[in-house]
Protein backbone atom coordinates (compact mmCIF):
# COMPACT_ATOMS: atom_id res chain seq x y z
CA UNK A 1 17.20 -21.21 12.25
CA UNK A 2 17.38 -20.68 8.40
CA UNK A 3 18.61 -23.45 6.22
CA UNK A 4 21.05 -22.31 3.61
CA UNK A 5 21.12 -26.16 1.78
CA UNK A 6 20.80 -24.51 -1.64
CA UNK A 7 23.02 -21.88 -3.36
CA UNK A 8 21.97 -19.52 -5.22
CA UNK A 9 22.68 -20.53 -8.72
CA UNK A 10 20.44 -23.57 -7.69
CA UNK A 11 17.05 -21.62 -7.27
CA UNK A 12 16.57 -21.77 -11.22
CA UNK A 13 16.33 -25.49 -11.61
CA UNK A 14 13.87 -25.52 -8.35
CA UNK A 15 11.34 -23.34 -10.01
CA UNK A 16 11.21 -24.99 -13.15
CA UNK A 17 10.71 -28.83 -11.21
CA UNK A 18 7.86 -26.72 -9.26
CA UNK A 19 6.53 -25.19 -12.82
CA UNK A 20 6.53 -28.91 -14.06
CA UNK A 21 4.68 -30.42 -11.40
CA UNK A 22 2.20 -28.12 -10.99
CA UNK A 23 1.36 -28.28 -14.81
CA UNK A 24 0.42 -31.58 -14.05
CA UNK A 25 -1.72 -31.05 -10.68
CA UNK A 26 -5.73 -31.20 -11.46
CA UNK A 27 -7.77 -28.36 -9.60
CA UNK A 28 -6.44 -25.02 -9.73
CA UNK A 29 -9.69 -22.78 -7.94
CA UNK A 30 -11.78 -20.14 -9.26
CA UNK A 31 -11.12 -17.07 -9.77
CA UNK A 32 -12.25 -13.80 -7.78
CA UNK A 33 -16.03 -13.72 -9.13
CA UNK A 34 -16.61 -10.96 -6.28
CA UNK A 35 -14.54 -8.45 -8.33
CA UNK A 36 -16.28 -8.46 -12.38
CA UNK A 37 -12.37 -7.31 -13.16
CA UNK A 38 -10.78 -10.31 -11.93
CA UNK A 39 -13.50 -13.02 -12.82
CA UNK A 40 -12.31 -13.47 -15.90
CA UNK A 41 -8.71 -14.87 -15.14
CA UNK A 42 -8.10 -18.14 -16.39
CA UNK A 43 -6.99 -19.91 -13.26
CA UNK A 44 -4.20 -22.36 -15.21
CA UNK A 45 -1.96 -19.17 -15.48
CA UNK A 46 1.21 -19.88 -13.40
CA UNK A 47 4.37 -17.93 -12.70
CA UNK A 48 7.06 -17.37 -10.00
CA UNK A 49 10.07 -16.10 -9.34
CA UNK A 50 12.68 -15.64 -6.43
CA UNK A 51 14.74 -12.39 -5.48
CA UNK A 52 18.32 -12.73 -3.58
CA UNK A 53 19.39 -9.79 -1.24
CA UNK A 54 21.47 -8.50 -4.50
CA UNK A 55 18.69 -7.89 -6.67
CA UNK A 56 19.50 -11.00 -8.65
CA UNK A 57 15.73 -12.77 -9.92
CA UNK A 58 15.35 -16.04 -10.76
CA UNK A 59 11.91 -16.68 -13.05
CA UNK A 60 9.23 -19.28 -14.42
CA UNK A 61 6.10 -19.19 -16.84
CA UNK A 62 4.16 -16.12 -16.04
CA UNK A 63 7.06 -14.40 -14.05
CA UNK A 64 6.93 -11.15 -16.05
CA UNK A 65 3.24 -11.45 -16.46
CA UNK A 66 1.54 -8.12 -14.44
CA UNK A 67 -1.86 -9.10 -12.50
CA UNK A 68 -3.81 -7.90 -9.91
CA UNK A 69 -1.77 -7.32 -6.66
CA UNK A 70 -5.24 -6.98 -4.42
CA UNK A 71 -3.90 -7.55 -0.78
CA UNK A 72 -0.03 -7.84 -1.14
CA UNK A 73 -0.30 -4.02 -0.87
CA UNK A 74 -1.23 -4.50 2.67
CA UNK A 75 2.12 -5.69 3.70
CA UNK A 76 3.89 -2.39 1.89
CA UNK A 77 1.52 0.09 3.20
CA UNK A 78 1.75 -1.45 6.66
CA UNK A 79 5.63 -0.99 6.45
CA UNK A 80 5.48 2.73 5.39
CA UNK A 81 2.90 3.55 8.00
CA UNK A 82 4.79 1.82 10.60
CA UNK A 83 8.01 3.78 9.56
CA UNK A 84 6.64 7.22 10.30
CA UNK A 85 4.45 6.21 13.19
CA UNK A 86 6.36 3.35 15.20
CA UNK A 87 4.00 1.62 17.91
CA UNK A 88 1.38 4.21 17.92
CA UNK A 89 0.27 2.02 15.15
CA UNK A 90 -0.57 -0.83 17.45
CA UNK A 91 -3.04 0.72 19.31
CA UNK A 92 -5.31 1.30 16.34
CA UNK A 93 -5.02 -2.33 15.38
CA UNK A 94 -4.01 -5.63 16.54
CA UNK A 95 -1.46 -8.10 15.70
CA UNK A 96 -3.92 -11.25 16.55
CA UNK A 97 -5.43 -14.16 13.82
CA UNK A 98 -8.93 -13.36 12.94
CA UNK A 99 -10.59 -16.54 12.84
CA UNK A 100 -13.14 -14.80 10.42
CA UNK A 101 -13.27 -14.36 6.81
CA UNK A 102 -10.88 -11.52 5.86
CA UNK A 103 -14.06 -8.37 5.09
CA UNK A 104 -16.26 -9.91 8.47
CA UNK A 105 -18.11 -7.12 10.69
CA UNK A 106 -18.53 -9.08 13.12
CA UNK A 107 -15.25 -8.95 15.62
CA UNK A 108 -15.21 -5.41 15.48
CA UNK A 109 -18.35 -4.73 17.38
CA UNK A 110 -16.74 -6.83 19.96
CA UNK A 111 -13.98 -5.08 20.23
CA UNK A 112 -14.79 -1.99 19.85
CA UNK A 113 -13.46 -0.96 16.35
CA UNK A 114 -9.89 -1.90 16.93
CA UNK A 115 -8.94 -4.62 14.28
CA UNK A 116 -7.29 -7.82 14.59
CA UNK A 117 -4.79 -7.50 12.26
CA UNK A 118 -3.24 -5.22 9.39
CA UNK A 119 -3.72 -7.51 6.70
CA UNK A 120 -8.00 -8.26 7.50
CA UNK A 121 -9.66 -5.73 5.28
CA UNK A 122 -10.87 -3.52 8.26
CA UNK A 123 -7.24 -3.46 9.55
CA UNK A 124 -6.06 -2.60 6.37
CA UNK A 125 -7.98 0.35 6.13
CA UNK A 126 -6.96 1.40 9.75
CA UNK A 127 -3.40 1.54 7.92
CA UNK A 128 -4.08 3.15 4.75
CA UNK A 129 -6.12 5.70 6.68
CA UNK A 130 -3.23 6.51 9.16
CA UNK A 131 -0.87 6.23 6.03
CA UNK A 132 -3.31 8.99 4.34
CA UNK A 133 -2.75 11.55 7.33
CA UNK A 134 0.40 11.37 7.13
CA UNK A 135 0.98 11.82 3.98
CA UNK A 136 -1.82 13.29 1.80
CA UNK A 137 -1.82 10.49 -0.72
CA UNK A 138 -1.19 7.11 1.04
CA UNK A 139 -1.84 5.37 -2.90
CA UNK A 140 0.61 7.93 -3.80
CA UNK A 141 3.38 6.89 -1.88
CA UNK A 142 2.89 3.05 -1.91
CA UNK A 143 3.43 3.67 -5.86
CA UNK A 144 6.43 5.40 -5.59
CA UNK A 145 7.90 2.82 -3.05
CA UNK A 146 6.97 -0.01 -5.36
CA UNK A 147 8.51 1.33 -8.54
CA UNK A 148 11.61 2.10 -6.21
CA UNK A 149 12.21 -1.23 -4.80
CA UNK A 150 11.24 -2.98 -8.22
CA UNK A 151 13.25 -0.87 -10.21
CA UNK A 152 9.95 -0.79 -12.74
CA UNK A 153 8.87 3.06 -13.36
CA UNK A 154 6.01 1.32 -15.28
CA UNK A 155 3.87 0.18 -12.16
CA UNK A 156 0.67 1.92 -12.29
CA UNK A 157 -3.14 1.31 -10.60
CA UNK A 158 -5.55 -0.33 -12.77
CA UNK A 159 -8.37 2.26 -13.20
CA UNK A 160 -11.06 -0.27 -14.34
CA UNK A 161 -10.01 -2.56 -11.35
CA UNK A 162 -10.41 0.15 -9.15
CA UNK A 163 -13.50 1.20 -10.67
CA UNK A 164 -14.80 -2.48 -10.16
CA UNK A 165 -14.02 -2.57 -6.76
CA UNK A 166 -15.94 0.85 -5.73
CA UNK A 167 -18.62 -0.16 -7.50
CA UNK A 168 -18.68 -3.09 -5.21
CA UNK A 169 -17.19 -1.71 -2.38
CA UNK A 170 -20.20 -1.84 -0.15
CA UNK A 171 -18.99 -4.26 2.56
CA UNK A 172 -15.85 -2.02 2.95
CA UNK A 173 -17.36 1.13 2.96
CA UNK A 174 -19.52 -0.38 5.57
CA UNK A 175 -16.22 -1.27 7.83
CA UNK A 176 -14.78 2.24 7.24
CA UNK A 177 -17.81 3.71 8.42
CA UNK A 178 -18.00 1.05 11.47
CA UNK A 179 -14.36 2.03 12.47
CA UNK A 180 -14.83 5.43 12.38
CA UNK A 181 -17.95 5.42 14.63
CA UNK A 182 -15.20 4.89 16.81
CA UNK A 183 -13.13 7.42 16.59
CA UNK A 184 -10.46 4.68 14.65
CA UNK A 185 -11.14 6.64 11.10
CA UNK A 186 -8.97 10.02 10.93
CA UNK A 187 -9.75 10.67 6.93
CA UNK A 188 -13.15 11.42 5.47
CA UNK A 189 -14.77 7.46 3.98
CA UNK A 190 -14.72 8.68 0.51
CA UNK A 191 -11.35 9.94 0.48
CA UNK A 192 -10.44 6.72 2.09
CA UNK A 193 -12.21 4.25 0.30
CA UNK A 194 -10.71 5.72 -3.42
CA UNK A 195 -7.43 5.52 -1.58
CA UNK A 196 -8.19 1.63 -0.73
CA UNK A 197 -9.22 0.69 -3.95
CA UNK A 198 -6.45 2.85 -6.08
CA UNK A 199 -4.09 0.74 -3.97
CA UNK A 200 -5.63 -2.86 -4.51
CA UNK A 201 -5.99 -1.70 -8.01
CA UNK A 202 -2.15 -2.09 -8.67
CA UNK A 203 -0.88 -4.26 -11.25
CA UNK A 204 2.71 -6.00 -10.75
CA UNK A 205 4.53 -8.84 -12.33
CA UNK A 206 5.84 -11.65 -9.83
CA UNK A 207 9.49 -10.28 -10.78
CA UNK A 208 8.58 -6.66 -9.48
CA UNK A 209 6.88 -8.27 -6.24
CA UNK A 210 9.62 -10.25 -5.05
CA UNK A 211 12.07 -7.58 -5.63
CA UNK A 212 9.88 -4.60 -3.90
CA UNK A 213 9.47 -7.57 -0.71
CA UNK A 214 13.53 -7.89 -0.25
CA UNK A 215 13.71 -5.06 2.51
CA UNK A 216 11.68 -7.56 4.72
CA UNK A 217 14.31 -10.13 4.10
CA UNK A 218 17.09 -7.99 4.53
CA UNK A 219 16.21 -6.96 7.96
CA UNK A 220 14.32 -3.03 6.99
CA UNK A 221 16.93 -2.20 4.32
CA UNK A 222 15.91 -0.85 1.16
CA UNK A 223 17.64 -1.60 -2.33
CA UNK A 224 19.51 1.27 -1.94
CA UNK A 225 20.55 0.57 0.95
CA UNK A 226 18.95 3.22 3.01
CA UNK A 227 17.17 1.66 6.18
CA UNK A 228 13.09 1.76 6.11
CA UNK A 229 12.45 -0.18 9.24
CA UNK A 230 14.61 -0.92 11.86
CA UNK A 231 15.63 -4.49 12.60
CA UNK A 232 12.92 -5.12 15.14
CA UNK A 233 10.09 -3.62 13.19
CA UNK A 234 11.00 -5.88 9.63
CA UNK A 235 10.94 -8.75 12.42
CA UNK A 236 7.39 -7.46 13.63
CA UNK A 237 6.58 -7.49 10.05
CA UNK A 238 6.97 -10.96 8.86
CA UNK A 239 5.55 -12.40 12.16
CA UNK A 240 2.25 -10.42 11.36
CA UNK A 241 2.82 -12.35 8.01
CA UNK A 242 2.91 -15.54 9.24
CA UNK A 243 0.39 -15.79 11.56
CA UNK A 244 -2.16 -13.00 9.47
CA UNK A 245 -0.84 -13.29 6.07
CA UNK A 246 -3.47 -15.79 4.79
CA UNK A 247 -6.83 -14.83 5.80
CA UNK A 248 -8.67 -17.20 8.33
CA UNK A 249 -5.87 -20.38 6.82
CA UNK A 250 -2.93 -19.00 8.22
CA UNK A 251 -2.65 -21.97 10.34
CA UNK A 252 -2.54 -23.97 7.24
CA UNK A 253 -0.09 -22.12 5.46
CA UNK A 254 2.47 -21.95 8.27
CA UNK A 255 2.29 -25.29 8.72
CA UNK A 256 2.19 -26.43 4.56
CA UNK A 257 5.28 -23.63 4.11
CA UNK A 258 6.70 -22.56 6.64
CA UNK A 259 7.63 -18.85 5.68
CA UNK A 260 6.11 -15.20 6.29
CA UNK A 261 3.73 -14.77 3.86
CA UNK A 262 0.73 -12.66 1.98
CA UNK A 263 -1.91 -13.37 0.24
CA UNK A 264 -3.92 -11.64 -2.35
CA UNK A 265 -7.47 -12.17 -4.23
CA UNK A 266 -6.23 -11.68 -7.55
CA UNK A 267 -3.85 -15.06 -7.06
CA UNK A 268 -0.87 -13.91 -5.98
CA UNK A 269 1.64 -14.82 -2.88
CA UNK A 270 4.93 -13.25 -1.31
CA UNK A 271 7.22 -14.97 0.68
CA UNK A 272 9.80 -14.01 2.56
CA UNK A 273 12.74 -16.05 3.87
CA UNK A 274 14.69 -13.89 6.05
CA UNK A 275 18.51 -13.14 6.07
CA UNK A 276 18.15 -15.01 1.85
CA UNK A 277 15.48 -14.15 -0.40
CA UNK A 278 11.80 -13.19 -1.75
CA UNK A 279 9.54 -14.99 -3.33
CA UNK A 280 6.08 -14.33 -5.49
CA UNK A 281 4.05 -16.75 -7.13
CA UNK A 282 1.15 -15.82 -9.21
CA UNK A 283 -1.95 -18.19 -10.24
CA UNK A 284 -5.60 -16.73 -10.53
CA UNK A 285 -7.59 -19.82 -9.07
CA UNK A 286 -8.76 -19.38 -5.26
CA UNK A 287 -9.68 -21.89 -2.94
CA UNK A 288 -12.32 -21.10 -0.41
CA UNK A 289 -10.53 -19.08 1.78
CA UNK A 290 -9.45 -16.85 -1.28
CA UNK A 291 -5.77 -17.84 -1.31
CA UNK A 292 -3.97 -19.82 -4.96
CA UNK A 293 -4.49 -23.04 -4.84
CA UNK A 294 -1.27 -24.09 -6.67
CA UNK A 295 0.71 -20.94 -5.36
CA UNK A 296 0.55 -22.86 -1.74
CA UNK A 297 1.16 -25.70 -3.43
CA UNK A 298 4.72 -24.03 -5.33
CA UNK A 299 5.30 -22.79 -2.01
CA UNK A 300 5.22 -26.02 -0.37
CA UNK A 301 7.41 -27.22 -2.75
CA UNK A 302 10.13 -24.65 -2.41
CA UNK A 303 10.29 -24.75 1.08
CA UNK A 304 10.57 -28.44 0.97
CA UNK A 305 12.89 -29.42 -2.26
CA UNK A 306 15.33 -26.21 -0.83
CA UNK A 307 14.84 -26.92 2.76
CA UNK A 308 14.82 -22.89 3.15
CA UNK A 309 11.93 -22.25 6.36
CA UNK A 310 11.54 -20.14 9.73
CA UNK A 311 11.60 -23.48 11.20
């Protein structure tokens, strides 16, 4: 059941106690070093913000501050895909925990191409490849979607990001080609792989994140108010979140915050508390497992000062 313990003119106060603290908390991580593009973040950078179903957005420090969205794209691309497609999806990947680190080769040979999950960089190929099929530009269409829900025309992809990333793009293109040895690749692994990358390339502020995440809390519907997913599949959604959303800590997470959630190597988090708001918190520095150290730790502190959880 969802708390409601604080109203909504209280969420602004909240982020700036959680900006405060934080300031003051040693250890932030280390940046992506993987990606040349995103080593150079400086991992003190901090912002968040929280959307309500209305399109109202609550903001502190870096809020407005665009960086490198990486793997939150997974969770939008898996929603457009599973629009068009419905559970056909689900037999081209699965809905399980990894286990592994989030680009491992190793469970697919097991199991015979099929992913564990969407939001594993193998799985999130699976999707951007089906996406690509059915639309001609899966990249394409995430973009538009994005600027939509966000109300910011200004999104764009990051052409030197993306450039970075195919340049070290080996351990993806050797996934691609993995998957398709199994018939689980539709698209040619060039076409493919510049789709991936354009799409991790994307640069959005923490504002434009939360707002383009509020269909998941309201239940599928769009900010227009047209549906994208029915009930059932938003609800599919943020369980895939919960238990995938975090590479191999999603344990951790659910337990630390308690929410759906996604991760991404460029530092940033969404959050989604169903039936009330969207989160996004942005700060470069990664622990081990490649999510923010102090955006769990903002999260934490949400879910506890508000009392807002799943659980």
């Amino acid at each position: 059941m969802i708390m409601t313990t604080t109203s909504s003119y209280a969420f602004q106060p909240v982020l700036e106690r959680i900006a405060e603290e934080i300031g003051r908390t040693p250890g932030r991580g280390r940046p992506a070093d993987y990606i040349p593009a995103l080593a150079a973040c400086d991992p003190r950078r901090f912002g968040m913000a929280v959307a309500e179903l209305d399109g109202t957005v609550y903001g502190v420090g870096d809020w407005r501050e665009p960086f490198s969205t990486q793997s939150l794209t997974k969770v939008f691309t898996l929603a457009l895909d599973l629009a068009r497609e419905g559970d056909e999806l689900w037999e081209h990947v699965g809905r399980e925990p990894s286990g592994n680190p989030f680009n491992s080769l190793i469970q697919l040979e097991y199991e015979n191409g099929i992913p564990r999950n969407p939001f594993i960089n193998a799985g999130a190929l699976v999707v951007t490849d089906r996406l690509q099929t059915r639309t001609g530009d899966a990249a394409g269409e995430l973009l538009a979607f994005l600027r939509s829900e966000s109300g910011n025309p200004a999104l764009d992809f990051d052409k030197d990001v993306a450039a970075s990333e195919s340049a070290h793009g080996d351990r993806n293109a050797a996934l691609a080609h993995f998957m398709a040895s199994y018939g689980n690749i539709d698209n040619p692994i060039p076409v493919l792989l510049d789709q991936y990358f354009r799409q991790c390339s994307l640069t959005a502020s923490c504002a434009d994140l939360a707002l383009a995440t509020g269909f998941l809390a309201r239940h599928g519907i769009r900010a227009d108010g047209s549906r994208l997913l029915s009930q059932s599949q938003a609800k599919q959604v943020n369980a895939v979140m919960l238990t995938c959303g975090t590479y191999d800590a999603a344990g951790d997470f659910a337990y630390r915050v308690g929410l759906p959630g996604k991760s991404g190597v460029g530092g940033g988090i969404i959050a989604v508390v169903p039936g009330r708001c969207t989160l996004c918190v942005w700060s470069p520095g990664l622990d081990e497992r490649g999510n923010s150290v102090a955006g769990v730790a903002a999260l934490d502190r949400f879910t506890t000062l508000t009392g807002l959880s799943v659980f």
